[in-house]
PDB file of N, CA and C in Angstrom:
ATOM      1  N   UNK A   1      19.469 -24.624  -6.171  1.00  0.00           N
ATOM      2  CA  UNK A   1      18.548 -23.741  -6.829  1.00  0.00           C
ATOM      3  C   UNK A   1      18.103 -22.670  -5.837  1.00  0.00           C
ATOM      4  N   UNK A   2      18.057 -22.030  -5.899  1.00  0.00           N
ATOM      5  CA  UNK A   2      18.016 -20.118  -5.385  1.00  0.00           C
ATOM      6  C   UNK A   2      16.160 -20.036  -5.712  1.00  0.00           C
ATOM      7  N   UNK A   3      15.553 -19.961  -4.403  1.00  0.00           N
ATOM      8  CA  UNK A   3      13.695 -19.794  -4.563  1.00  0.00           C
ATOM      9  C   UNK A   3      13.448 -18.386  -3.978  1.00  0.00           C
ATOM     10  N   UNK A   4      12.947 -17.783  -4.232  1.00  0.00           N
ATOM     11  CA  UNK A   4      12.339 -15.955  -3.596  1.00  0.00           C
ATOM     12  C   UNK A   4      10.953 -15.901  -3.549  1.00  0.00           C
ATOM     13  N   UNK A   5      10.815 -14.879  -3.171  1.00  0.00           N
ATOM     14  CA  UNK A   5       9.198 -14.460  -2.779  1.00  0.00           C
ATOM     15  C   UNK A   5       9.105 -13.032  -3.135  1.00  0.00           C
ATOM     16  N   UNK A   6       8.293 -12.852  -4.454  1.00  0.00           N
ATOM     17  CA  UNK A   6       8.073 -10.942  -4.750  1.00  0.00           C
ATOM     18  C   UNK A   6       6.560 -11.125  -4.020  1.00  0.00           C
ATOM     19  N   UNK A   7       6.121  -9.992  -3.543  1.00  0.00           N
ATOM     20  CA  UNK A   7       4.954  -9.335  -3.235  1.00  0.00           C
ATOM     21  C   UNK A   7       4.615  -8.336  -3.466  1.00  0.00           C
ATOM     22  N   UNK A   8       3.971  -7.606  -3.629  1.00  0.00           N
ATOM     23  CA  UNK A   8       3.824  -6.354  -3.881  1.00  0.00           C
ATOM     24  C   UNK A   8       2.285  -5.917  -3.352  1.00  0.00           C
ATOM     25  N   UNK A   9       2.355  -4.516  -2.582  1.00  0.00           N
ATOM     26  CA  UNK A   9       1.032  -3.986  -1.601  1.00  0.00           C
ATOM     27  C   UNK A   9       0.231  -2.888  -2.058  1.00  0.00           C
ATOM     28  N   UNK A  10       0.909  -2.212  -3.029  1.00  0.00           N
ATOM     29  CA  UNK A  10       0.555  -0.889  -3.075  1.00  0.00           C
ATOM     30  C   UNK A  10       0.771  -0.799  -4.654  1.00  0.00           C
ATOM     31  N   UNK A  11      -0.476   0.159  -5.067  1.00  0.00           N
ATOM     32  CA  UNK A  11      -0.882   0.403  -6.256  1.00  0.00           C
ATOM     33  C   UNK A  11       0.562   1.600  -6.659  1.00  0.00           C
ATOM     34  N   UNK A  12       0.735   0.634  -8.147  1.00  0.00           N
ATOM     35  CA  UNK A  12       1.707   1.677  -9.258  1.00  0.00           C
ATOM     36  C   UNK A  12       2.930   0.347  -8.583  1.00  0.00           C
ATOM     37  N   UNK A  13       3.219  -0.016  -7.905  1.00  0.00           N
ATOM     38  CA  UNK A  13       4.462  -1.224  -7.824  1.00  0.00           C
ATOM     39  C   UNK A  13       3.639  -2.268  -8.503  1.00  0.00           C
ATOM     40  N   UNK A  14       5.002  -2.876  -9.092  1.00  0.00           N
ATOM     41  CA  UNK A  14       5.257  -3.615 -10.175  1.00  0.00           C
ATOM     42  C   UNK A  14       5.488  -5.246  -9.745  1.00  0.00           C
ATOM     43  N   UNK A  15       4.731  -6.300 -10.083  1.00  0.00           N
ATOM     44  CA  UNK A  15       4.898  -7.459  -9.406  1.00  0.00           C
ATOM     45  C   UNK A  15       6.254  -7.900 -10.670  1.00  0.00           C
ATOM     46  N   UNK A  16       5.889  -7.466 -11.880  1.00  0.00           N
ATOM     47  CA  UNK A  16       6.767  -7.945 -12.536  1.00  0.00           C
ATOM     48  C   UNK A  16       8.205  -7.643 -12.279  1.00  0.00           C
ATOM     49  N   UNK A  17       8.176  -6.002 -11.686  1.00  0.00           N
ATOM     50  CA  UNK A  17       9.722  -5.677 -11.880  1.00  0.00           C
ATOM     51  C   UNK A  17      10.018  -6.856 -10.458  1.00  0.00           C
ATOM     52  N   UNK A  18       9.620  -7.008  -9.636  1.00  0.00           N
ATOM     53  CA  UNK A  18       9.867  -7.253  -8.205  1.00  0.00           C
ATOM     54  C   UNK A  18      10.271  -9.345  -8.932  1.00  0.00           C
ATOM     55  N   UNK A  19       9.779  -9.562  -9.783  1.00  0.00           N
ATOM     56  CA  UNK A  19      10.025 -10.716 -10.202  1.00  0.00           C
ATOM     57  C   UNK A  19      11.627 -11.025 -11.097  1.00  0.00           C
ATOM     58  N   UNK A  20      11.668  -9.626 -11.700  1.00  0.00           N
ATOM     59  CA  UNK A  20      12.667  -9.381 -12.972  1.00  0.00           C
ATOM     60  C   UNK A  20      14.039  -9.088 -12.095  1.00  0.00           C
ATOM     61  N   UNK A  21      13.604  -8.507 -10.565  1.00  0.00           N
ATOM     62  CA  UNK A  21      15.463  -8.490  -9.562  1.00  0.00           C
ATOM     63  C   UNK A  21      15.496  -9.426  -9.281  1.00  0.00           C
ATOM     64  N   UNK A  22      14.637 -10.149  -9.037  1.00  0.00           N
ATOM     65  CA  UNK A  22      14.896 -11.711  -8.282  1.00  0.00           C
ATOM     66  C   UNK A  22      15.236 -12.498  -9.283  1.00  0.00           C
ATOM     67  N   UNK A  23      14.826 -12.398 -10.687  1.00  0.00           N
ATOM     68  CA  UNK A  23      15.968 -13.279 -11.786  1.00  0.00           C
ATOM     69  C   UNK A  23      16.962 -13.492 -11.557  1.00  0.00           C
ATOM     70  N   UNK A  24      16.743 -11.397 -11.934  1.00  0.00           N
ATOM     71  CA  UNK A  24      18.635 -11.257 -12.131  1.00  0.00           C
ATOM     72  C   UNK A  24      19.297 -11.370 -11.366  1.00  0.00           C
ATOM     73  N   UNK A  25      18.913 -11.792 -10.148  1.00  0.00           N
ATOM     74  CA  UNK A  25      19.963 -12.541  -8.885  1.00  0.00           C
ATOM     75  C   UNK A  25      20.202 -13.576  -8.973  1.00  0.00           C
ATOM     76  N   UNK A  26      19.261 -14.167  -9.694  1.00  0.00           N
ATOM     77  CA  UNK A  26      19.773 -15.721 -10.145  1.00  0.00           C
ATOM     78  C   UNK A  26      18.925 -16.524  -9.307  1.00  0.00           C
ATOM     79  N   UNK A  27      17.756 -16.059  -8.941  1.00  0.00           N
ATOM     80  CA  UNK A  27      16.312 -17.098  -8.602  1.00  0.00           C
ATOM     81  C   UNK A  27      15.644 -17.727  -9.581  1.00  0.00           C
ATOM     82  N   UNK A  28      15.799 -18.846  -9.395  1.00  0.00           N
ATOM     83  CA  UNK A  28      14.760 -20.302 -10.303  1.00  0.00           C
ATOM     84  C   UNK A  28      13.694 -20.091 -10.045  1.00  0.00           C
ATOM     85  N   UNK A  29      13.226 -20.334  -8.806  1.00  0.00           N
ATOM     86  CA  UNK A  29      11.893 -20.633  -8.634  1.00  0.00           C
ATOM     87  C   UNK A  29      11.308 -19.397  -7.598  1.00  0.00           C
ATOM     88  N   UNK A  30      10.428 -18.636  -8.479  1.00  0.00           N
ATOM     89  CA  UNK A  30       9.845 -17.401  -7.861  1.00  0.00           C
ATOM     90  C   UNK A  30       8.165 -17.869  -7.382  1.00  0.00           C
ATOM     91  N   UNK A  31       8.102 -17.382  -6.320  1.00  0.00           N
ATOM     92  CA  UNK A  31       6.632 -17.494  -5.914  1.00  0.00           C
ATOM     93  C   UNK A  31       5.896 -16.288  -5.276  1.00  0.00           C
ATOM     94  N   UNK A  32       5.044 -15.982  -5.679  1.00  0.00           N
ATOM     95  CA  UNK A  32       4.315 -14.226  -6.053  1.00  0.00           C
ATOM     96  C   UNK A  32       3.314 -14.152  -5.549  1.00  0.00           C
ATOM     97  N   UNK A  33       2.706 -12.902  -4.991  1.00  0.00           N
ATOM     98  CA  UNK A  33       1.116 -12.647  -4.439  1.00  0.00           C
ATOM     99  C   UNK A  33       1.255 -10.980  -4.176  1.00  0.00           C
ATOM    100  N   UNK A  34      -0.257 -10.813  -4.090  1.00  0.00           N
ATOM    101  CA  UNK A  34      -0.537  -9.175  -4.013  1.00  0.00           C
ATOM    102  C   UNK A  34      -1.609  -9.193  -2.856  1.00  0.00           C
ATOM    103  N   UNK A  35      -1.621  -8.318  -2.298  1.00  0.00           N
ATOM    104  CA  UNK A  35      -2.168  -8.136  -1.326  1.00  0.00           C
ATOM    105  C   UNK A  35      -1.967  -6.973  -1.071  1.00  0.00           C
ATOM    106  N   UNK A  36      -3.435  -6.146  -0.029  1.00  0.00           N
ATOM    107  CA  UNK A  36      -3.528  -4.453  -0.136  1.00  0.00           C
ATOM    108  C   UNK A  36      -3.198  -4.874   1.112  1.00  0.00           C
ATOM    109  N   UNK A  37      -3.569  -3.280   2.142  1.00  0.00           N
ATOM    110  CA  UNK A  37      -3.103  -3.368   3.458  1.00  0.00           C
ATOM    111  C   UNK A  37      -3.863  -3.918   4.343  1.00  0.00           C
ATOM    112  N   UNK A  38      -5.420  -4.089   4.068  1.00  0.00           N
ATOM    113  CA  UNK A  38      -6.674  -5.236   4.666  1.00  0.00           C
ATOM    114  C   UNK A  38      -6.457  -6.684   4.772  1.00  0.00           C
ATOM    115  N   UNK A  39      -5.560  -6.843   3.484  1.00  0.00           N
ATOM    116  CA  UNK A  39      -5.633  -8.136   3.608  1.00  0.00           C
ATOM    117  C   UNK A  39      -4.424  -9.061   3.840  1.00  0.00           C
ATOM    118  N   UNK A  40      -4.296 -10.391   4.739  1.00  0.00           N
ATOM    119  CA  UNK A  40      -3.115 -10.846   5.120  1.00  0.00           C
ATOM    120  C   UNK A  40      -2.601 -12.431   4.335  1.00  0.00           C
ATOM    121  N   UNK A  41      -2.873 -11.967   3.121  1.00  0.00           N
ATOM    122  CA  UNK A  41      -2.780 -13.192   2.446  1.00  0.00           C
ATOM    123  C   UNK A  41      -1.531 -13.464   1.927  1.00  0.00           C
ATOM    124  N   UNK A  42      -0.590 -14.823   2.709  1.00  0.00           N
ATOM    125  CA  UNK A  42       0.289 -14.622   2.289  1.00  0.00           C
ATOM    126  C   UNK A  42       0.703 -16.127   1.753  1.00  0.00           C
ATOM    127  N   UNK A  43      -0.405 -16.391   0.723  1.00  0.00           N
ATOM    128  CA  UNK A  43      -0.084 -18.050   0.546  1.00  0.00           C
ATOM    129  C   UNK A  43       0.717 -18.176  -0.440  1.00  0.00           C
ATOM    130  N   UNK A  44       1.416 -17.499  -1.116  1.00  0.00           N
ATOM    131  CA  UNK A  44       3.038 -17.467  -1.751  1.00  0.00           C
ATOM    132  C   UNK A  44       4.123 -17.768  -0.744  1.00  0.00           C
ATOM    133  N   UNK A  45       3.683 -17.351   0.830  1.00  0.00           N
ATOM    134  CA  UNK A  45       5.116 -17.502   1.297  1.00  0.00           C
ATOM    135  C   UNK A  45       4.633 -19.288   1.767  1.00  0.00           C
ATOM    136  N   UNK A  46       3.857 -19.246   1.970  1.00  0.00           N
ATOM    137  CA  UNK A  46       2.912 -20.847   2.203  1.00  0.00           C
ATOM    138  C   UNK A  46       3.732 -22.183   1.218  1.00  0.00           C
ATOM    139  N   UNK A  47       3.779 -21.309   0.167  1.00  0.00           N
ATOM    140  CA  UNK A  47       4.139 -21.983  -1.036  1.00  0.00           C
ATOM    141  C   UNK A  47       5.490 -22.451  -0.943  1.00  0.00           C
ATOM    142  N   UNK A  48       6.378 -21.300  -0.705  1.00  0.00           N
ATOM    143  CA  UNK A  48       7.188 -21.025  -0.622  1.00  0.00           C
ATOM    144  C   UNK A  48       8.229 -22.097   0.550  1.00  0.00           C
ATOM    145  N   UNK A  49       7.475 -21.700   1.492  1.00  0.00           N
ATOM    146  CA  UNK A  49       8.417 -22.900   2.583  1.00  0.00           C
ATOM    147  C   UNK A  49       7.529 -24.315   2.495  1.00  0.00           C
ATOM    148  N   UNK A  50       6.639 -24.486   1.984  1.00  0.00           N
ATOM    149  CA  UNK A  50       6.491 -25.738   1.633  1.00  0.00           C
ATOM    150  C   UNK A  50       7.440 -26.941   0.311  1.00  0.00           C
ATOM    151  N   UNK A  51       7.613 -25.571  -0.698  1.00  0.00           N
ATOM    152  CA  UNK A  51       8.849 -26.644  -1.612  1.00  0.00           C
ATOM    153  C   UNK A  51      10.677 -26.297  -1.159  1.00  0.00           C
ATOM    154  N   UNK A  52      10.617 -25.731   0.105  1.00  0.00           N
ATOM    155  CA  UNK A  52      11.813 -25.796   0.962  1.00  0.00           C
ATOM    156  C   UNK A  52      11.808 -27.547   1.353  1.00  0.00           C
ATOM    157  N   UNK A  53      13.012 -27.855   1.623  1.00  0.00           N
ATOM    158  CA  UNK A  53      13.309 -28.912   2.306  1.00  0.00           C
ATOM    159  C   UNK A  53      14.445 -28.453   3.364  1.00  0.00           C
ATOM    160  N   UNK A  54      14.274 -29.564   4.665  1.00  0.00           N
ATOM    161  CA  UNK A  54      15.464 -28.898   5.485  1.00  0.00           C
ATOM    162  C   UNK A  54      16.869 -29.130   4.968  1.00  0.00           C
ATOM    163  N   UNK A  55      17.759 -28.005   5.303  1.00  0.00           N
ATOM    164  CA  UNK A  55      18.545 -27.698   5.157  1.00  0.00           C
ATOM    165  C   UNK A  55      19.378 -26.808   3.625  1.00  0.00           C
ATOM    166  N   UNK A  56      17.896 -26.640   3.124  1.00  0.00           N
ATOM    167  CA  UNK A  56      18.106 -26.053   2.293  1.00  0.00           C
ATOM    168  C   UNK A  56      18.193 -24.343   2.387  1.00  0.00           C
ATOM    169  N   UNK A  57      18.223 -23.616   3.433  1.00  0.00           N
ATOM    170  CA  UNK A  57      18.660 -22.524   4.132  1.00  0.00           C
ATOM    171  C   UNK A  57      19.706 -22.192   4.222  1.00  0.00           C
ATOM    172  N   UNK A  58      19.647 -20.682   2.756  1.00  0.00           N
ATOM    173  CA  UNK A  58      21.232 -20.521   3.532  1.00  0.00           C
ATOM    174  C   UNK A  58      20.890 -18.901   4.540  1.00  0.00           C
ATOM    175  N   UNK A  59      22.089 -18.425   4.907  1.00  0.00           N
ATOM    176  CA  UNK A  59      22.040 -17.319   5.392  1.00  0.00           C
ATOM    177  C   UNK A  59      22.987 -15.736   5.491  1.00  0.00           C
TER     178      UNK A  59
END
């Protein structure tokens, strides 16, 4: 299963479109957050390598 990470920083970008390429690449499991340029919140990617297991990396 294929997992991604959309974010999006800046006003007028689209969390959805940023969700809708990572489909159509063929990502299952999407995990999402917004954040301006103040702030460093990045507990999607938190998320993210937490339902990783090793060796599940490709490159």
């Amino acid at each position: 299963m294929i997992h991604g990470c959309a974010r999006v920083s800046m006003d007028g970008q689209s969390l959805t479109a940023r969700k809708d390429q990572l489909a159509a690449a063929g990502t299952r499991k999407i995990f999402s957050g917004t954040a301006d340029g103040a702030s460093r919140g990045q507990s999607h990617l938190k998320r993210l390598a937490a339902a990783l297991r090793e060796g599940m990396l490709q490159r």
